[in-house]
N, C-alpha and C. Protein backbone atom coordinates (compact mmCIF):
# COMPACT_ATOMS: atom_id res chain seq x y z
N UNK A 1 19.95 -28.94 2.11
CA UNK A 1 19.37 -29.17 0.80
C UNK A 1 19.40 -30.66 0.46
N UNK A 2 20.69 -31.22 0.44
CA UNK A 2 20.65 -32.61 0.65
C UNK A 2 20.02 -33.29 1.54
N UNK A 3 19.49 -33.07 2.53
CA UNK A 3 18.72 -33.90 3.52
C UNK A 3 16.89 -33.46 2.95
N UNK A 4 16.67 -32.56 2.28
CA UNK A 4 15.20 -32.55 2.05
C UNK A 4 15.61 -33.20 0.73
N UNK A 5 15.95 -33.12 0.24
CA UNK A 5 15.90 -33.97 -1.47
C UNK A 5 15.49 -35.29 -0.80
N UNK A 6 16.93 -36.12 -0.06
CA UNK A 6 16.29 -37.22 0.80
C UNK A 6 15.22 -37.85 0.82
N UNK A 7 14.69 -36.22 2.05
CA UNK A 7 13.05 -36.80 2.14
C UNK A 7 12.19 -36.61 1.14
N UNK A 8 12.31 -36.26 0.27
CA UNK A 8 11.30 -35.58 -0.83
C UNK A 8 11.56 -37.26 -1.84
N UNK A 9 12.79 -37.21 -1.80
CA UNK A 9 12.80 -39.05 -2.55
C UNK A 9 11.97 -39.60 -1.98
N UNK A 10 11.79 -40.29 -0.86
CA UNK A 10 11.72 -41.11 0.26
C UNK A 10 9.98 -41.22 -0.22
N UNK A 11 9.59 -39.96 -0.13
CA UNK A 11 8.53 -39.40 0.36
C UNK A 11 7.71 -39.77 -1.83
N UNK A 12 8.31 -39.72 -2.58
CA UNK A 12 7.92 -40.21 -4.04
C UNK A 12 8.32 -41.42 -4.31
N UNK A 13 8.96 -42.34 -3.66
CA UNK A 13 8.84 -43.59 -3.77
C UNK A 13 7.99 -44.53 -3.11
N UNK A 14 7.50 -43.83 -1.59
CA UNK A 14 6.53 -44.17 -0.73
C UNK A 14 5.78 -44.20 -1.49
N UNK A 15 4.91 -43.02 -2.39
CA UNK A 15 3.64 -42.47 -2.75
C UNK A 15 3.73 -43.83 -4.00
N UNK A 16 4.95 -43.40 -4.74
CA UNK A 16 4.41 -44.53 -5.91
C UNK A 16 4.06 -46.22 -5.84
N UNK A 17 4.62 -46.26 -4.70
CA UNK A 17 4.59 -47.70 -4.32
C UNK A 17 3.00 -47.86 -3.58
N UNK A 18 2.67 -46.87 -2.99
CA UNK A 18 1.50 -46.95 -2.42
C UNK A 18 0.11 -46.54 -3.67
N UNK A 19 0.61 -45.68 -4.53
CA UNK A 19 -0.46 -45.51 -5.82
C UNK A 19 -0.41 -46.68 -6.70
N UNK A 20 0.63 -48.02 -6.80
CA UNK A 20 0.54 -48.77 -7.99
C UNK A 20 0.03 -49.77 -6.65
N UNK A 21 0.28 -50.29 -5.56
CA UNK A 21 -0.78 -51.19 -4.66
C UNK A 21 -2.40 -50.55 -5.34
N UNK A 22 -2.74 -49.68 -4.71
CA UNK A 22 -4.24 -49.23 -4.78
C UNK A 22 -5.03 -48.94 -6.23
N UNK A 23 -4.17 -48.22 -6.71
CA UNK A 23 -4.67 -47.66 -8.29
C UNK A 23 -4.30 -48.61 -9.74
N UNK A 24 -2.72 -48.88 -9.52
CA UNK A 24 -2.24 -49.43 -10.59
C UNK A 24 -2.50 -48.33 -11.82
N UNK A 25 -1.31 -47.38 -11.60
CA UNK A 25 -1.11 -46.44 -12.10
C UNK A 25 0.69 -46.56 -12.91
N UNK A 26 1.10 -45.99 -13.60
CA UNK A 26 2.17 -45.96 -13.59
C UNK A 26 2.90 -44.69 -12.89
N UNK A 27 4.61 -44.99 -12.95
CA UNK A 27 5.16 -43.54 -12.31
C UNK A 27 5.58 -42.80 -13.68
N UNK A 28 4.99 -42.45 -14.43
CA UNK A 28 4.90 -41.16 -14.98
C UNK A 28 3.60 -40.77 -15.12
N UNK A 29 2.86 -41.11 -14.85
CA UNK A 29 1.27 -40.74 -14.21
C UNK A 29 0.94 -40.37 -12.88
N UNK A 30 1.98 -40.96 -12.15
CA UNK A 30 2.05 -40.53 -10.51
C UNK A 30 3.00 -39.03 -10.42
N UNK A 31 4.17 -38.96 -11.28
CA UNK A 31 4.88 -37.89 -11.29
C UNK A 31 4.34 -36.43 -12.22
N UNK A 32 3.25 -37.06 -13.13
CA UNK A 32 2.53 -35.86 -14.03
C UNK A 32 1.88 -35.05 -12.76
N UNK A 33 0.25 -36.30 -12.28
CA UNK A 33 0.20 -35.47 -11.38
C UNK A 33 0.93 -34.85 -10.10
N UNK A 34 1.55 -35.25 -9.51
CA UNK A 34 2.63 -35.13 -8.34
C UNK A 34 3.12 -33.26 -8.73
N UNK A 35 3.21 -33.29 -10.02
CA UNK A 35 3.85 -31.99 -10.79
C UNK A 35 3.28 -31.09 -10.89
N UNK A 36 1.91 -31.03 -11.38
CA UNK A 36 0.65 -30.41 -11.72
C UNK A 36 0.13 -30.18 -10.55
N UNK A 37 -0.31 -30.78 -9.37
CA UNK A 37 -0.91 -30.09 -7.71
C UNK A 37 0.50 -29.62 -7.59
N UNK A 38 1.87 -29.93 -7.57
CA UNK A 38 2.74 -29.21 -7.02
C UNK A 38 2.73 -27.42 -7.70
N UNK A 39 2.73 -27.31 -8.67
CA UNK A 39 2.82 -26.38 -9.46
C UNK A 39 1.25 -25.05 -9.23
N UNK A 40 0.02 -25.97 -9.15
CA UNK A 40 -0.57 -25.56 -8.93
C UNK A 40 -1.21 -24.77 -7.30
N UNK A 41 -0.11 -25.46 -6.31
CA UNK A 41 -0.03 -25.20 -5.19
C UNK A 41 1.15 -23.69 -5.30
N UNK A 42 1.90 -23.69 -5.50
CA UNK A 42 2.81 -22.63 -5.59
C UNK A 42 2.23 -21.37 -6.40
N UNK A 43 1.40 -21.48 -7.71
CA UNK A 43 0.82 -20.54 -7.79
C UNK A 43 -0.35 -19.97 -6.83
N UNK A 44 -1.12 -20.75 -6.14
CA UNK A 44 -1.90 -20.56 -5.58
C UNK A 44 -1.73 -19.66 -4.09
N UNK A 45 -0.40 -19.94 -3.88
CA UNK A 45 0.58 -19.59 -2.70
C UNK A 45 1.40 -17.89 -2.84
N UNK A 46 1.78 -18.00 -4.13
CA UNK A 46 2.06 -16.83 -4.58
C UNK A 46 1.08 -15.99 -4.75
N UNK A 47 0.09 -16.10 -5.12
CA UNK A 47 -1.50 -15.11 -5.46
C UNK A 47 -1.90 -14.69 -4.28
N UNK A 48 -1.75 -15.89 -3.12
CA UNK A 48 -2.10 -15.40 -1.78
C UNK A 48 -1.44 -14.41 -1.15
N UNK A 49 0.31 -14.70 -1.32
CA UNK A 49 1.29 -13.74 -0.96
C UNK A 49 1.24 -12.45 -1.71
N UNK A 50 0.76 -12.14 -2.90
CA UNK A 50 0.26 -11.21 -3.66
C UNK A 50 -0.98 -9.66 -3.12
N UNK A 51 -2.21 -10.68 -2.74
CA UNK A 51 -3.18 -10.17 -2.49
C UNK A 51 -2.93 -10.26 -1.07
N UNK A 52 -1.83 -10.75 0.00
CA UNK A 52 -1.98 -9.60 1.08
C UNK A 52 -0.96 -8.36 0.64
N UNK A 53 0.34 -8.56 0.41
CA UNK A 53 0.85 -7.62 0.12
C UNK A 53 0.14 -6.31 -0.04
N UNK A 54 -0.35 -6.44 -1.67
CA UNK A 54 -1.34 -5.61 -1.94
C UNK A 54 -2.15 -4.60 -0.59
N UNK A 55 -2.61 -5.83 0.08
CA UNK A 55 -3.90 -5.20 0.61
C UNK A 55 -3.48 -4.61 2.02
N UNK A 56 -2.24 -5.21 2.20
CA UNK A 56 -1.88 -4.53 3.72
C UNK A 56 -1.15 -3.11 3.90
N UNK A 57 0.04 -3.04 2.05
CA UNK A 57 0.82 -2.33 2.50
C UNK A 57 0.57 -0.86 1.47
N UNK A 58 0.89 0.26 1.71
CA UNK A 58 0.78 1.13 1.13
C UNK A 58 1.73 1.84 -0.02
N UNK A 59 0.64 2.56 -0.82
CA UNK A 59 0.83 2.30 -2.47
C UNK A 59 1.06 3.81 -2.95
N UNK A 60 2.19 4.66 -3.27
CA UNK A 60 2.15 6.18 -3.49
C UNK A 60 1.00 6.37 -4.86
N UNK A 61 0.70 5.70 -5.22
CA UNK A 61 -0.50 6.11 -6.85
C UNK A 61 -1.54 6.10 -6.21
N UNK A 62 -1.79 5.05 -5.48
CA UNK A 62 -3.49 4.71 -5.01
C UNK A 62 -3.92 5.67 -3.79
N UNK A 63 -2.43 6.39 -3.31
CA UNK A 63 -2.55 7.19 -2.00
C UNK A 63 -3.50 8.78 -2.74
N UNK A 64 -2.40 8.79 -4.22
CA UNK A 64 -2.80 10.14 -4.89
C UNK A 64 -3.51 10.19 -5.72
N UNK A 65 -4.15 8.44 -5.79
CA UNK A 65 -5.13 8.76 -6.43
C UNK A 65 -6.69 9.07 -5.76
N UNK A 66 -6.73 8.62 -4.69
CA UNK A 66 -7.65 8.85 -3.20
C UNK A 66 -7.11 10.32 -2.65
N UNK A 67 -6.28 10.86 -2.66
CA UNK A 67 -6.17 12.26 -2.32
C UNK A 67 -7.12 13.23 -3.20
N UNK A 68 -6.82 12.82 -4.94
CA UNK A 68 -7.69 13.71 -5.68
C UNK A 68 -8.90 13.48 -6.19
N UNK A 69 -9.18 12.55 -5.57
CA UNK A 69 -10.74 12.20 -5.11
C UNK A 69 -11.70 12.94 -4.14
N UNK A 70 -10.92 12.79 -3.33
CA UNK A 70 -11.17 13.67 -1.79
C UNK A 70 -11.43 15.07 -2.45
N UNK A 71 -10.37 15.28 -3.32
CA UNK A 71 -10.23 17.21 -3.13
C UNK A 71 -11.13 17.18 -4.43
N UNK A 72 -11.76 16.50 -5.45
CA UNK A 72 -12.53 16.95 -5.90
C UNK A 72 -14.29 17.13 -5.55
N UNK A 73 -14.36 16.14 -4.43
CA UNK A 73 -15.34 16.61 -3.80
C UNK A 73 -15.75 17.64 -2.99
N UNK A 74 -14.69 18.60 -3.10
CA UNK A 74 -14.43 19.71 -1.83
C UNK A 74 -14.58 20.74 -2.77
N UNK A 75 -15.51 21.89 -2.65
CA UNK A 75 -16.32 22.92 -3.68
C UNK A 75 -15.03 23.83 -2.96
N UNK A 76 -13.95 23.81 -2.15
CA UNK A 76 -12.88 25.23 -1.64
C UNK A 76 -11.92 24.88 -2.31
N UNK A 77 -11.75 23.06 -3.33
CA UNK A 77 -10.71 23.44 -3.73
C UNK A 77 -11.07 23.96 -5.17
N UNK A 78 -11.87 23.61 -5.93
CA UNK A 78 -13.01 24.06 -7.66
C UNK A 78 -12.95 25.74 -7.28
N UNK A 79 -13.05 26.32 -5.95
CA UNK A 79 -13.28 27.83 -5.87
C UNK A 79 -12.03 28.35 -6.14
N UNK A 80 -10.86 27.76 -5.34
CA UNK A 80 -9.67 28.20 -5.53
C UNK A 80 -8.60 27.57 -6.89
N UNK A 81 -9.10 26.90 -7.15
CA UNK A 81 -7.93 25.76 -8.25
C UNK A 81 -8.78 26.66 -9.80
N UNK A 82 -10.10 26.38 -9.85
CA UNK A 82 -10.63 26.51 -10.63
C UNK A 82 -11.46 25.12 -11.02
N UNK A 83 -12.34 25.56 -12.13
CA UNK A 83 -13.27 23.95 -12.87
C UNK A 83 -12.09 22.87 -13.20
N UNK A 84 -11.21 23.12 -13.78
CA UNK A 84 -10.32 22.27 -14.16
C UNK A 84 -9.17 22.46 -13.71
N UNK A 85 -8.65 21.61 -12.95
CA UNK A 85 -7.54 21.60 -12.40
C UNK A 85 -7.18 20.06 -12.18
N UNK A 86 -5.75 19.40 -12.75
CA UNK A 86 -4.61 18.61 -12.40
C UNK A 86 -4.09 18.10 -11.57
N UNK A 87 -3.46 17.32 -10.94
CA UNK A 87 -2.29 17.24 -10.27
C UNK A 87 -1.03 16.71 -11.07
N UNK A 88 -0.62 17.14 -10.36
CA UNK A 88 0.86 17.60 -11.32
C UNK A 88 2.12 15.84 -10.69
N UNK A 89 3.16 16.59 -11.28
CA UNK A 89 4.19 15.14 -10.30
C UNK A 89 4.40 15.44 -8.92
N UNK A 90 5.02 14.05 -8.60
CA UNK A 90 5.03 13.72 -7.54
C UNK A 90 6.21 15.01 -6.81
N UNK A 91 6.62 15.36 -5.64
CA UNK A 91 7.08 15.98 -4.88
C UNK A 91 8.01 15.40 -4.06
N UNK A 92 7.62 14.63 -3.44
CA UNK A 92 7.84 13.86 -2.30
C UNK A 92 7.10 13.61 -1.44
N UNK A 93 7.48 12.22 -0.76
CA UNK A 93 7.38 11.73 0.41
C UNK A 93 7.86 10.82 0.84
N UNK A 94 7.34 9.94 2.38
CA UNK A 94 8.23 9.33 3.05
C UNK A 94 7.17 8.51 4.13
N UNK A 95 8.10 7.32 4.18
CA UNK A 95 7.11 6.21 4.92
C UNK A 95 7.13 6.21 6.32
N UNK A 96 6.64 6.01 7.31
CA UNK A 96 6.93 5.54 8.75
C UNK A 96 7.29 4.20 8.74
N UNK A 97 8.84 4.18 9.61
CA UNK A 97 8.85 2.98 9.92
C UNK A 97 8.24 2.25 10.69
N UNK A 98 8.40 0.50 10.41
CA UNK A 98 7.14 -0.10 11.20
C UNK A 98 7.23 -0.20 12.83
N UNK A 99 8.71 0.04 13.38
CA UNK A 99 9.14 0.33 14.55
C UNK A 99 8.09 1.82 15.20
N UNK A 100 7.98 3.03 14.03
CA UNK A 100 7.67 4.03 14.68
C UNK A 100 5.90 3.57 14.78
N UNK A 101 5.61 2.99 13.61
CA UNK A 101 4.25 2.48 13.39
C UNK A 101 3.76 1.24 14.82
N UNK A 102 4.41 0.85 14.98
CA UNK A 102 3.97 0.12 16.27
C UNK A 102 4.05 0.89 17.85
N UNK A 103 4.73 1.47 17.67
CA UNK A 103 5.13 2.91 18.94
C UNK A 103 3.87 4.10 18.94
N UNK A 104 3.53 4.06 17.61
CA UNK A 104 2.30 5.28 17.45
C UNK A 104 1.02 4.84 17.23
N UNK A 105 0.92 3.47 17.06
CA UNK A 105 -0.23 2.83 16.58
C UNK A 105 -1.56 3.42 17.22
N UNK A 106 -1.21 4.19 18.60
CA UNK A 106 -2.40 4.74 19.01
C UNK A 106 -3.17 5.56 18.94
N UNK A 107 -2.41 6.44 17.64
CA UNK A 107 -2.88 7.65 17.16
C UNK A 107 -4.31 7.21 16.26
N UNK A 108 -3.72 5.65 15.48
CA UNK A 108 -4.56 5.28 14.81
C UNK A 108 -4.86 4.05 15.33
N UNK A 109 -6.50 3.76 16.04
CA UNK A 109 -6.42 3.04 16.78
C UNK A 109 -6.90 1.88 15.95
N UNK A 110 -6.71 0.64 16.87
CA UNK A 110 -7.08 -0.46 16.36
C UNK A 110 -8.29 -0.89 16.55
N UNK A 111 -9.00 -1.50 16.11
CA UNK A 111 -10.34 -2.35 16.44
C UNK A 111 -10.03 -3.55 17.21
N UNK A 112 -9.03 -4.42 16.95
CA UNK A 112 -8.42 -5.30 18.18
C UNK A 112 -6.92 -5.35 18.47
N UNK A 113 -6.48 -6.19 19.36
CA UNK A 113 -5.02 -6.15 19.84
C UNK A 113 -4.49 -6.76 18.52
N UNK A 114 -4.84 -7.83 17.95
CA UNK A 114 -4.02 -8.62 16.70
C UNK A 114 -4.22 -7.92 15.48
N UNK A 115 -4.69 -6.42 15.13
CA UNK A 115 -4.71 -6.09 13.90
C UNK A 115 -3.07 -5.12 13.87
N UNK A 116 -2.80 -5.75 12.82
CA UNK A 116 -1.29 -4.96 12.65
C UNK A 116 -1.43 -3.57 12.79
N UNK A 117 0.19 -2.68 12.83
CA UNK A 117 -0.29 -1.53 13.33
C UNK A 117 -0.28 -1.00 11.81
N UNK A 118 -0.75 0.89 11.65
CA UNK A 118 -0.93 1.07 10.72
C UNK A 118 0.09 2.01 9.72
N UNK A 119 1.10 1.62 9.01
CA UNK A 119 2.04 2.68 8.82
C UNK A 119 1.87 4.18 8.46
N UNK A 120 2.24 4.97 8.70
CA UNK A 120 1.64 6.37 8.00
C UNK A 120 2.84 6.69 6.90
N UNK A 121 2.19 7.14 6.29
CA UNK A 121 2.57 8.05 4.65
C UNK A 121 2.67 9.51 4.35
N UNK A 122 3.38 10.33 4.63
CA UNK A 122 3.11 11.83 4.42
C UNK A 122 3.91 11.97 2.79
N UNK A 123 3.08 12.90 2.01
CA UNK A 123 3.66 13.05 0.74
C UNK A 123 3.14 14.33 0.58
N UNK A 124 4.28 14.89 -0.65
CA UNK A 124 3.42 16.85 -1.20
C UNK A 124 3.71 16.05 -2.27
N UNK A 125 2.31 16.75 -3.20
CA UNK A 125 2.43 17.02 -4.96
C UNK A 125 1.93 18.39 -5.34
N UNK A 126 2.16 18.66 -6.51
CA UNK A 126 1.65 20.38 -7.08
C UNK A 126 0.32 19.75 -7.65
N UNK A 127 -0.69 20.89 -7.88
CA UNK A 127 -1.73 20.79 -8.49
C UNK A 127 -2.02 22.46 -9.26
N UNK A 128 -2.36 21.90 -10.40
CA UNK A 128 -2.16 22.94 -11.87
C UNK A 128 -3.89 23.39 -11.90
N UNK A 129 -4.10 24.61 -11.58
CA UNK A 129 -5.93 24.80 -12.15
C UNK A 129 -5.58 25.80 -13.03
N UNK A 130 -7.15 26.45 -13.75
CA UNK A 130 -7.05 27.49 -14.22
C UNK A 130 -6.61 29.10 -13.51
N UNK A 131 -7.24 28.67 -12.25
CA UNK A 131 -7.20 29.86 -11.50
C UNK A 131 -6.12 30.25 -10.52
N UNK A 132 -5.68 29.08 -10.51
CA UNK A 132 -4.11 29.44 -9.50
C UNK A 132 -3.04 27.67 -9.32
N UNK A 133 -2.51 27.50 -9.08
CA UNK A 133 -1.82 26.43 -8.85
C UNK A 133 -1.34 26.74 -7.39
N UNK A 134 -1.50 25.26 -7.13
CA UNK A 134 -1.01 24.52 -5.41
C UNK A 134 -0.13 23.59 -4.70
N UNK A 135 -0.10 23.17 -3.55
CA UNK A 135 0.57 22.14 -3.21
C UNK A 135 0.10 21.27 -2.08
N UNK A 136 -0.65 20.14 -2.17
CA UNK A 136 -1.21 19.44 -1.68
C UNK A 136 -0.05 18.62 -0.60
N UNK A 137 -0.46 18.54 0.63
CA UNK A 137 0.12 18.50 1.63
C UNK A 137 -0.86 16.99 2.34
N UNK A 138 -0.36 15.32 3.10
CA UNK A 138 -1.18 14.45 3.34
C UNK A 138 -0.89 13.75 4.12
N UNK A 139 -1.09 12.70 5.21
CA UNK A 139 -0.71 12.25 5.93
C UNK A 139 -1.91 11.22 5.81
N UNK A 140 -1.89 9.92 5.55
CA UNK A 140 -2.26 8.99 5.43
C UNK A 140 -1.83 8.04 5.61
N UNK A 141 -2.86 6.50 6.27
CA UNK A 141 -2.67 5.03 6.65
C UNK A 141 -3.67 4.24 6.10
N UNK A 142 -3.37 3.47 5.96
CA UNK A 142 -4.57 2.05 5.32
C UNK A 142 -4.38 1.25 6.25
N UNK A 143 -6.03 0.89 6.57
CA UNK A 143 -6.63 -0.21 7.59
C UNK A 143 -7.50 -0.41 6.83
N UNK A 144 -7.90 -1.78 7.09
CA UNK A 144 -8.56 -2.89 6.30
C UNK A 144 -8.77 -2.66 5.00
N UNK A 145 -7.47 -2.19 4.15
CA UNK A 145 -7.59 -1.93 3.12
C UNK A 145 -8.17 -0.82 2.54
N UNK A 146 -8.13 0.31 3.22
CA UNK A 146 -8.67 1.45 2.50
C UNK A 146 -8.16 2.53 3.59
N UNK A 147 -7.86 3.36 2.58
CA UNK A 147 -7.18 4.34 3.04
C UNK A 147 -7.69 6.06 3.75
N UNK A 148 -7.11 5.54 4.42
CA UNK A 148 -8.01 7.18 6.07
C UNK A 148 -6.50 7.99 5.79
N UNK A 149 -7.32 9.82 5.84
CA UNK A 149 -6.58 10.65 6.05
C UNK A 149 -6.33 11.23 7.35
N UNK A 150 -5.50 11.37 7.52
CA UNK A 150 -5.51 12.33 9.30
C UNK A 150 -5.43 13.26 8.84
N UNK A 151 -4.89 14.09 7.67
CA UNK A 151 -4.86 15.58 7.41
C UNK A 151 -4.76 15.53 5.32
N UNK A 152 -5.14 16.40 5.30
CA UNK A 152 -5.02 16.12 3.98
C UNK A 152 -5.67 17.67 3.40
N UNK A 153 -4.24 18.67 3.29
CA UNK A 153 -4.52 20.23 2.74
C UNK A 153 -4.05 20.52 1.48
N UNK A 154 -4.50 22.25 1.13
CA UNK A 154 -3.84 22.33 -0.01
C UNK A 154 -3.12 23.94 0.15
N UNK A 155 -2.03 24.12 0.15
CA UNK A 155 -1.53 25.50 0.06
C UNK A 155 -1.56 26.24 -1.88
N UNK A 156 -2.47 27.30 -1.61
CA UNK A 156 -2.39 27.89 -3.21
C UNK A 156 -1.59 28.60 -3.20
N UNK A 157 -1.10 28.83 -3.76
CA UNK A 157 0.39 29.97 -4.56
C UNK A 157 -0.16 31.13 -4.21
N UNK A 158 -0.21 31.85 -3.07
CA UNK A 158 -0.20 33.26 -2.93
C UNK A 158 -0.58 33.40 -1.30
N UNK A 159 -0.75 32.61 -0.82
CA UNK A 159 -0.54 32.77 0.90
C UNK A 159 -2.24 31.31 1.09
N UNK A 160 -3.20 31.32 0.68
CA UNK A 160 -4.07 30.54 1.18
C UNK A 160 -3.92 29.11 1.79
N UNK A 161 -4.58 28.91 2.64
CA UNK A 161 -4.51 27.63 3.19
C UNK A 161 -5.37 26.62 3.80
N UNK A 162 -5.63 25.76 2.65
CA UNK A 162 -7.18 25.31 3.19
C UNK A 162 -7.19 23.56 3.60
N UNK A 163 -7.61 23.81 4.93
CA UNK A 163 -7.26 22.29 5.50
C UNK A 163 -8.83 21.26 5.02
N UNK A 164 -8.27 20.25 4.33
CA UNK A 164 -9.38 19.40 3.98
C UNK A 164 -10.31 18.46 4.72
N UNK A 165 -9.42 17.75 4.90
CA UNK A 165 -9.54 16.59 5.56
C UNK A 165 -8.19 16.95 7.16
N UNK A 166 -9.17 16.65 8.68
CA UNK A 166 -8.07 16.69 9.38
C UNK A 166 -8.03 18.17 10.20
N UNK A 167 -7.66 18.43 10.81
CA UNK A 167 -8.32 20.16 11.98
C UNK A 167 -7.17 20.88 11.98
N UNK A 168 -6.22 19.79 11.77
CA UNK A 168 -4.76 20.91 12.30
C UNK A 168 -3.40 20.09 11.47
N UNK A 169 -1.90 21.00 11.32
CA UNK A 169 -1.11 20.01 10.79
C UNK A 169 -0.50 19.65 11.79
N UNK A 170 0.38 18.41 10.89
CA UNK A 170 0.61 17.20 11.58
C UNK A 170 2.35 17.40 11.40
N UNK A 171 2.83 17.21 12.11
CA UNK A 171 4.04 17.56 11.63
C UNK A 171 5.30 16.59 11.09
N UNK A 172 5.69 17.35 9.78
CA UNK A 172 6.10 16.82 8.95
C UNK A 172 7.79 15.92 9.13
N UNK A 173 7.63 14.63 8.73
CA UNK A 173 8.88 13.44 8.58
C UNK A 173 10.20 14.84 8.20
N UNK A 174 11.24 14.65 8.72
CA UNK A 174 12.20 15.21 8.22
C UNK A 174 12.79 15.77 6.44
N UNK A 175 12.18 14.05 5.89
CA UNK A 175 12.43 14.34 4.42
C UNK A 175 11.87 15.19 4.16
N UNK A 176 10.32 14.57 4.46
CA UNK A 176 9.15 15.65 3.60
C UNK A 176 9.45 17.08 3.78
N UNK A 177 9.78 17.20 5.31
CA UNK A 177 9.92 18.92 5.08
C UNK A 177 11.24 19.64 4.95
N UNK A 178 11.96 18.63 4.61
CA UNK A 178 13.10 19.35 3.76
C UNK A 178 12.57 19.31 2.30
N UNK A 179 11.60 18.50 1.57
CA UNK A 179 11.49 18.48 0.01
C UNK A 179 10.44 20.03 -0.25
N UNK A 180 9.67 20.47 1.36
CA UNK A 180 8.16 20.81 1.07
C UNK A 180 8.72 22.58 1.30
N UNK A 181 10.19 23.24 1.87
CA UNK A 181 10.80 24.20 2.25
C UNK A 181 11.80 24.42 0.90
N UNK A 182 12.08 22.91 -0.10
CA UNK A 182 12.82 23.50 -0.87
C UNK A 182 12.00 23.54 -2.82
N UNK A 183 10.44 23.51 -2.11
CA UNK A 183 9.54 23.43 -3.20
C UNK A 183 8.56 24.69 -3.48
N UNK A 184 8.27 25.21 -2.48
CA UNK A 184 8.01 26.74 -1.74
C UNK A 184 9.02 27.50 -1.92
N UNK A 185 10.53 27.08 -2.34
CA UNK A 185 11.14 28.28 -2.94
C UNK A 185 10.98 28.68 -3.52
């Protein structure tokens, strides 16, 4: 810490000595601005660190809120849920680690070798209709910012089972199917 202060002196006495040769400025005009690009660089840095965050990593609201998107375009779940139907709270779920995410990355493939791999997300929530209530079952990853299902069902309260998105299940993270065996009780 003491050796960058140092240079960071070093480095504002250089500048001012070199802005009052050329400009003939003073140093509280050299240190206003000096302050103002500094300041304005760090926000600019943070917004960046912001908007990848955002865009790389995955979000449980935006997952369920793209799940009940999906299922309202699907006329099997309006047949079985009813016209109006909810989703209810959250249930659970559980992330892949990025260890397992780089080990499996091939499930979800890449478009090139340098695109990171893609973590997967499995989560259950209930969903409330007029005609019966359910439990939405999902397995999802985000690449290039938007989010792909590999499976994405809904079990209704009385034996039905209708796969949405996705051909077959996927089998479930340990948590999830300890939360999804003690929610079905």
């Amino acid at each position: 810490m003491a050796g960058a202060s140092l240079v960071m002196y070093g480095f504002y006495r250089g500048s001012v000595r070199l802005m009052r040769f050329f400009f003939n400025v003073s140093d509280k005009q050299i240190f206003n601005i000096g302050f103002a690009v500094g300041a304005l660089t760090i926000l600019t840095m943070g917004g960046a660190a912001f908007g990848t965050y955002r865009y790389l990593n995955l979000h449980m609201g935006e997952i369920k809120r793209a799940a009940v998107q999906e299922m309202r375009k699907n006329d099997k779940v309006q047949k079985a849920l009813g016209e109006m139907w909810t989703p209810g709270a959250f249930r659970g779920y559980a992330f892949e680690s990025w260890e397992e995410a780089v080990k499996g990355s091939e499930r979800r493939v890449r478009s090139n070798f340098y695109e990171a791999p893609a973590r997967r997300m499995q989560m259950i929530f209930t969903v409330k209709g007029t005609h019966g209530d359910g439990m939405v079952s999902l397995e999802a990853y985000k690449r290039s910012g938007e989010y792909h299902f590999e499976m994405l069902s809904l079990d209704i309260v009385g034996g039905e089972h209708l796969f949405l998105l996705g051909d077959d299940d996927h089998a479930l993270f340990p948590e999830v199917g300890d939360m999804m065996s003690k929610a079905t009780k």
